[in-house]
Protein backbone atom coordinates (compact mmCIF):
# COMPACT_ATOMS: atom_id res chain seq x y z
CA UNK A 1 -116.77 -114.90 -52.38
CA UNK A 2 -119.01 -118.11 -52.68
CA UNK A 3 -117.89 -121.22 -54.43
CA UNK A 4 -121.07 -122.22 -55.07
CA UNK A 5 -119.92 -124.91 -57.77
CA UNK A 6 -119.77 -127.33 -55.12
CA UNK A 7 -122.67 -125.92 -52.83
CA UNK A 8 -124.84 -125.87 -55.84
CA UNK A 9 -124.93 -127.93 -58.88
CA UNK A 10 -121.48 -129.18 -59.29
CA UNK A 11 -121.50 -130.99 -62.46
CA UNK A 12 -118.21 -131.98 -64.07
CA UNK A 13 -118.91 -132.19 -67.85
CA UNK A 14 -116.52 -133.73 -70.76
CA UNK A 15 -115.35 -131.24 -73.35
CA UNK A 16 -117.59 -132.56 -76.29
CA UNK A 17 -121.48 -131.89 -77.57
CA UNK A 18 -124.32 -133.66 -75.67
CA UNK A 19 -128.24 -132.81 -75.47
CA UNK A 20 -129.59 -131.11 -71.79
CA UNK A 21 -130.40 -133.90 -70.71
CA UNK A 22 -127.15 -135.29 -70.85
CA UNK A 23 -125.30 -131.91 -69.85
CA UNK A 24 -127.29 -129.93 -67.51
CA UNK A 25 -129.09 -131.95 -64.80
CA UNK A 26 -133.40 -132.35 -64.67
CA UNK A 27 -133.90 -129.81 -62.15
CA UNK A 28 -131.93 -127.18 -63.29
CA UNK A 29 -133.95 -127.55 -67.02
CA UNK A 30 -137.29 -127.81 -65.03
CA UNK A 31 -136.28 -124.09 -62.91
CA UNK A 32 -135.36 -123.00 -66.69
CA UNK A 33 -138.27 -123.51 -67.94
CA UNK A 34 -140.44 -122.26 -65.09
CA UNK A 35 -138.58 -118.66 -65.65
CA UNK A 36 -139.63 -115.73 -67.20
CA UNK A 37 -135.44 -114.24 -67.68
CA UNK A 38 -132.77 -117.31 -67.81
CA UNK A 39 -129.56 -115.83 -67.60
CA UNK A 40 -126.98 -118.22 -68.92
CA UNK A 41 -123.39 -117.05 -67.43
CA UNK A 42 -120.09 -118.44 -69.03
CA UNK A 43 -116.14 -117.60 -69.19
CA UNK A 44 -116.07 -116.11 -72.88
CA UNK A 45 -113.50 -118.20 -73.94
CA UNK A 46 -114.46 -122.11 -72.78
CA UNK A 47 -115.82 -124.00 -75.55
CA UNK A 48 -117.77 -125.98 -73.24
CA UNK A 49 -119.57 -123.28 -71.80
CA UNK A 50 -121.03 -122.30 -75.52
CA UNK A 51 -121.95 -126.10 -76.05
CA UNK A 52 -123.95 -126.10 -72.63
CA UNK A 53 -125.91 -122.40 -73.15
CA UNK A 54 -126.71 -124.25 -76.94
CA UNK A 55 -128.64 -127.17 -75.18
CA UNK A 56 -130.17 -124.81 -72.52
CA UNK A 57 -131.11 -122.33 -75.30
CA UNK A 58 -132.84 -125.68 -77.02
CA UNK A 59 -134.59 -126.25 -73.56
CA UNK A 60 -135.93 -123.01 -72.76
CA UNK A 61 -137.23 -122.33 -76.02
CA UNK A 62 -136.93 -118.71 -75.26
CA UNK A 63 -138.83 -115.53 -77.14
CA UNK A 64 -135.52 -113.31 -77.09
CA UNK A 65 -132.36 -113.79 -76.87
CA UNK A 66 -130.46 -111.04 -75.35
CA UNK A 67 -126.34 -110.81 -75.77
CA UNK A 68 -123.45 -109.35 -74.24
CA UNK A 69 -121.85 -110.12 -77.23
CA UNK A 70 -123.91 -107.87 -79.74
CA UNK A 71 -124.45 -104.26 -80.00
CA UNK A 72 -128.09 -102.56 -80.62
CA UNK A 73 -127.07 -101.73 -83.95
CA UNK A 74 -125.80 -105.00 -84.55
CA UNK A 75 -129.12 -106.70 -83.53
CA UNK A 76 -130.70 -104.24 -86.35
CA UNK A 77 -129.18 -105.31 -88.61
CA UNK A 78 -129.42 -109.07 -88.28
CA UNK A 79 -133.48 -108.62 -87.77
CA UNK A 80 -134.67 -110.64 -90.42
CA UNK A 81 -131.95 -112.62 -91.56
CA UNK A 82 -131.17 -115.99 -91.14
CA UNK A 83 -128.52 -117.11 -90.13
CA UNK A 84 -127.10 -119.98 -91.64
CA UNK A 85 -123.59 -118.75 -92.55
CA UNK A 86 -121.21 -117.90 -89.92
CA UNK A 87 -118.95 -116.01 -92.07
CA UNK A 88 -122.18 -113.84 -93.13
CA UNK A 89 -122.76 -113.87 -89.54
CA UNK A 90 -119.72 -112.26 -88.57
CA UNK A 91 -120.03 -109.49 -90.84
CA UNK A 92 -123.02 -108.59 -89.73
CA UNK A 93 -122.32 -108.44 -86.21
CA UNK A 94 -118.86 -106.88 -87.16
CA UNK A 95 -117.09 -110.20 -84.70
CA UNK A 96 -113.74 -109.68 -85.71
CA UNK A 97 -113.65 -105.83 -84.44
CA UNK A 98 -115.63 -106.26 -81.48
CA UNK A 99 -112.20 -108.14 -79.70
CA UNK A 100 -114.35 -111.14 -78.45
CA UNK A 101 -113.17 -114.79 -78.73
CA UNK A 102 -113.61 -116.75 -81.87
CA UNK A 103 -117.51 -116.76 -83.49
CA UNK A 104 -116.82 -120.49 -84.10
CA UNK A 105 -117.05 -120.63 -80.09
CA UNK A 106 -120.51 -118.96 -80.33
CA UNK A 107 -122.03 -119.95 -83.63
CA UNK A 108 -123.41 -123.31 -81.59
CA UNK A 109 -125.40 -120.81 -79.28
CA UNK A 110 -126.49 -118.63 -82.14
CA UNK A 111 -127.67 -121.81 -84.06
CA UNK A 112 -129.64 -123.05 -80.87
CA UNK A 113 -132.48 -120.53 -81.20
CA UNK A 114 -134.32 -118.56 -84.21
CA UNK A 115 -135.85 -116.24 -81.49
CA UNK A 116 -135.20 -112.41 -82.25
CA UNK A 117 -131.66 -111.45 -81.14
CA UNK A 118 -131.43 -108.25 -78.47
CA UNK A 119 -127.98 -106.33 -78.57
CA UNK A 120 -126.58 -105.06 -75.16
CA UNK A 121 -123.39 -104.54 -75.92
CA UNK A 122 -121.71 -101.24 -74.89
CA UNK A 123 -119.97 -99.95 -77.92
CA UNK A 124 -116.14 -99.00 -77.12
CA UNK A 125 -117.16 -95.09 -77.96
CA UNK A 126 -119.63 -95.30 -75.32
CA UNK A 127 -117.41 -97.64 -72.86
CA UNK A 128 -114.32 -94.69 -73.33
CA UNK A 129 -117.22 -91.74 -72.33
CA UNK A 130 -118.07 -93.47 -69.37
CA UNK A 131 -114.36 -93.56 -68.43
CA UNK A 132 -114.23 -89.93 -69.37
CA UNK A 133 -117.54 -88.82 -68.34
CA UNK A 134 -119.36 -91.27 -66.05
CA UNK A 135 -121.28 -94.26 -66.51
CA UNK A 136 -124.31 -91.95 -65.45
CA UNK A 137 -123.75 -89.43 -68.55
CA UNK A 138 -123.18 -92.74 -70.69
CA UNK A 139 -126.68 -93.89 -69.97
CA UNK A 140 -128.44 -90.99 -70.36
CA UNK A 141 -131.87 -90.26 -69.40
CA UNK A 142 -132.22 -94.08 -68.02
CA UNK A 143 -129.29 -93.57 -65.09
CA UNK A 144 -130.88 -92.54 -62.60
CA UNK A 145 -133.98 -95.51 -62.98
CA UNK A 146 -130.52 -98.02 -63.39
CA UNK A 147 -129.37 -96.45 -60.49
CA UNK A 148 -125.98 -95.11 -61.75
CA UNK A 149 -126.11 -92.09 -60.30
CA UNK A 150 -126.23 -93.69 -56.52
CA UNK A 151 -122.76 -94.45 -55.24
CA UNK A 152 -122.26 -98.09 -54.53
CA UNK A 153 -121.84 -98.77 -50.77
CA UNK A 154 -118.26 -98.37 -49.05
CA UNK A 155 -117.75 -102.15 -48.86
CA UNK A 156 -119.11 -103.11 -52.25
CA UNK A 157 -117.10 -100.51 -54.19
CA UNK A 158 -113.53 -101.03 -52.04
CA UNK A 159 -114.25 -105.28 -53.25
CA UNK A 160 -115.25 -104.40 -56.33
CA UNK A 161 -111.97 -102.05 -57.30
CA UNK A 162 -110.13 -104.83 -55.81
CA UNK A 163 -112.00 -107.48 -58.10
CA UNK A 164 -110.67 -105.12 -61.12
CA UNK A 165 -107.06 -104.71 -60.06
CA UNK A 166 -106.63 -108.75 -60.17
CA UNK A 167 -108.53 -108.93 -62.89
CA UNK A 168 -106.02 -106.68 -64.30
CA UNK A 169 -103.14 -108.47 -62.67
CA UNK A 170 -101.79 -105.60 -59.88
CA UNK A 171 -100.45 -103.74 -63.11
CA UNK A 172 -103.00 -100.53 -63.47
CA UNK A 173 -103.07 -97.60 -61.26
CA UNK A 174 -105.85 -97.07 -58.73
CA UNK A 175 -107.01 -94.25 -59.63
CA UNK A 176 -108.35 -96.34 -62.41
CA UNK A 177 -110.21 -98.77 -60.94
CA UNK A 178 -113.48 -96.50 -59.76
CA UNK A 179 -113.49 -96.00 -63.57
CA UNK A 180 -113.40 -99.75 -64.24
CA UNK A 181 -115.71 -100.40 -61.79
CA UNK A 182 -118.29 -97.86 -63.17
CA UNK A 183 -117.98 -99.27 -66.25
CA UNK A 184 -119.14 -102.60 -65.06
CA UNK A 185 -122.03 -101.50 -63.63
CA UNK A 186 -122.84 -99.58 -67.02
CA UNK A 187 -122.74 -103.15 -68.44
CA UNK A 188 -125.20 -104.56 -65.94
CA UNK A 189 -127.67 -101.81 -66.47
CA UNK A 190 -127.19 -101.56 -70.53
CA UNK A 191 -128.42 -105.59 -70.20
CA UNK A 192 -130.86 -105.19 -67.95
CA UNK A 193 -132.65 -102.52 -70.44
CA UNK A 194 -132.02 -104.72 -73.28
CA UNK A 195 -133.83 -107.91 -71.37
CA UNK A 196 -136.86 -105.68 -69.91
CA UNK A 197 -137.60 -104.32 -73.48
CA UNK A 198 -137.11 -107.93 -75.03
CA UNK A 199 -139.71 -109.09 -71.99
CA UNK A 200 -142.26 -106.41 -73.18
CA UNK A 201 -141.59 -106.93 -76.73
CA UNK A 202 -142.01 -110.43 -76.89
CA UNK A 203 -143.72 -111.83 -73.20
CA UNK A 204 -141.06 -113.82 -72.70
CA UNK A 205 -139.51 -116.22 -71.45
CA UNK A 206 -135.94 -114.52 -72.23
CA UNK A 207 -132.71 -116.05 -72.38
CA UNK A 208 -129.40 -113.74 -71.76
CA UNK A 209 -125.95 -114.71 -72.91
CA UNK A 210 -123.18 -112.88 -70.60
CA UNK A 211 -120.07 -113.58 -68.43
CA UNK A 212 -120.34 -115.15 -64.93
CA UNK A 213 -119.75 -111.36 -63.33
CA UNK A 214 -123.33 -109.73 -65.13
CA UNK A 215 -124.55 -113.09 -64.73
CA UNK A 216 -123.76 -113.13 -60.30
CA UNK A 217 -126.97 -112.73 -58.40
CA UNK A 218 -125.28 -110.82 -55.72
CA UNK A 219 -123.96 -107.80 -57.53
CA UNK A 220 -125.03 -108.32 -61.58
CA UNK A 221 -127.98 -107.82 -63.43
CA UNK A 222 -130.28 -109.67 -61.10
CA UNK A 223 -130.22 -106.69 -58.50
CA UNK A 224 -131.07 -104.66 -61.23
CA UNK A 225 -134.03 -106.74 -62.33
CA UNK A 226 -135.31 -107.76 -59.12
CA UNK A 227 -135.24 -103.43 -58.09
CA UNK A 228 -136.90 -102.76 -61.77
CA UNK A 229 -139.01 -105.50 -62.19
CA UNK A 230 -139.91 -107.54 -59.12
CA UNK A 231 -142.73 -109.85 -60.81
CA UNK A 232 -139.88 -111.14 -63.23
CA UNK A 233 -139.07 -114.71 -62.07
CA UNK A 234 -135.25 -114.86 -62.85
CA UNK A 235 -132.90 -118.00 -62.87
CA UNK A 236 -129.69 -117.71 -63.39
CA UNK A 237 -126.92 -120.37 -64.36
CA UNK A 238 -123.23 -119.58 -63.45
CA UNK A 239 -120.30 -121.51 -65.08
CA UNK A 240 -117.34 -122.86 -63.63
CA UNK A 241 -113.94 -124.35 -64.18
CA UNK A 242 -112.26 -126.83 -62.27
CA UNK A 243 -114.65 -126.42 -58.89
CA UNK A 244 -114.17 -122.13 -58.82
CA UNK A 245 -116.50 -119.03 -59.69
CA UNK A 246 -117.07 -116.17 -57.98
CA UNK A 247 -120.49 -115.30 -57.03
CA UNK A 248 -123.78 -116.68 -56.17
CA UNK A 249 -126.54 -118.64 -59.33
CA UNK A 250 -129.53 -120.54 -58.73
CA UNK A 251 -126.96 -123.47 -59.90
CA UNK A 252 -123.47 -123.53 -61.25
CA UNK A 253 -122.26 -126.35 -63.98
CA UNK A 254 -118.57 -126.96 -64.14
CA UNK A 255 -116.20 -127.75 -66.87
CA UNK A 256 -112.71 -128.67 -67.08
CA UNK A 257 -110.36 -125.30 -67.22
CA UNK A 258 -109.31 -124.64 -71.16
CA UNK A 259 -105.16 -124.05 -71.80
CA UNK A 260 -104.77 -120.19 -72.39
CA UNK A 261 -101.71 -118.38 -72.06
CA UNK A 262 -100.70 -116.03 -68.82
CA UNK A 263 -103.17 -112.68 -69.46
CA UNK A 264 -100.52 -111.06 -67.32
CA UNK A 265 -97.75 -111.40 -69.88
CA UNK A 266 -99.67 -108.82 -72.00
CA UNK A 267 -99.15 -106.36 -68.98
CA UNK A 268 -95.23 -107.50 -68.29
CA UNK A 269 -94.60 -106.72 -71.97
CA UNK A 270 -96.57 -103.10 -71.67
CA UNK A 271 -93.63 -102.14 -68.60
């Protein structure tokens, strides 16, 4: 894996608001702004990386907003509204059942752009068929244009099961992981449909809010746009902590690391 915070754009930035200009260096916000698709990476639970995606949101001035973070039906529903009140806010998007971290984390990012809001969230119903099922049969008619129904090669799959079992700290069997795996790339494909119907919707330019791993131009939704959609001109911004990411961006901004407790104790406490 490449560390491309220090090959790349490896800018250290304090843990409190600033504007762009301040927090995300000239050319990086020139290359945004050139883009048709700015995908704006993060670690879902760094404040910092919520404040920074705000001021690149503000930048871009972008004509959709697609989000990990939001189902379709969720987008539906908050066509039309504005959105002013983050406790209205979470209703509507249903936050507190959807498991991610606080909405005070993202309201900043919401706030940063009244552009129409794209949901490409994978609901947990269709997240537990593709474990039963496929991520192929989760998709539907659109797998085989997504490419889910081509097995990943050797290499890629044997790193990317290996990814998953660390990211599940060595404590899930590995018969598992293909399903983990598959899953993933369900992710990647439901975004990539998400931003290529905002694109025709709206022209563009389109600005994605997702984790560093949809985000990583080597195995995320970049391969999927650049397969689908070759014209697109993509940029993509990864975010760090403390010098380390996984993955390859256009550029990479680093924060400090946040204090959050052992994810593994969760796992110790299941045995």
């Amino acid at each position: 894996m490449k560390h491309l915070a220090i090959l790349l754009c490896a800018l250290v930035v304090m843990a409190n608001p600033g504007h762009a200009d301040e927090l995300i260096p000239d050319d990086v916000v020139s290359a945004m702004t050139s883009a048709d698709v700015v995908i704006l990476g993060e670690i879902h639970d760094n404040p910092q990386h919520h404040i920074i995606q705000a001021e690149a949101l503000k930048a871009i001035n972008p004509s959709a907003v697609v989000w990990e973070m939001v189902t379709e039906e969720g987008a539906q529903r908050l066509a039309d509204k504005a959105i002013s009140d983050p406790e209205e806010l979470a209703r509507i998007l249903k936050w507190l059942e959807s498991g991610w971290p606080p909405l005070s984390m993202y309201y900043p990012v919401f706030q940063a752009s009244d552009a129409p809001v794209y949901g490409a969230m994978v609901p947990r119903a269709a997240a537990r068929a593709a474990m039963e099922r496929g991520a192929a049969t989760a998709l539907g008619a659109d797998a085989a244009r997504y490419g889910l129904t081509v097995p990943l090669p050797k290499d890629e799959q044997v790193e990317r099961e290996a990814d998953q079992l660390a990211a599940h700290c060595n404590a899930i069997p590995e018969t598992a992981l293909p399903q983990l795996v598959a899953i993933q790339r369900l992710r990647d494909a439901v975004l990539t449909r998400a931003i290529l119907r905002a694109v025709d919707d709206t022209g563009g330019p389109v600005a994605v809010i997702t984790g560093n791993g949809h985000a990583r131009m080597d195995r995320g939704i970049p391969t999927f746009l650049s397969r689908l959609r070759p014209g697109l001109k993509v940029f993509v911004l990864g975010q760090s902590e403390d010098g380390v990411i996984d993955g390859e961006f256009d550029a990479v901004i680093d924060s400090p690391s946040i204090e959050r407790e052992d994810p593994c104790l969760a796992f110790e406490t299941q045995n």
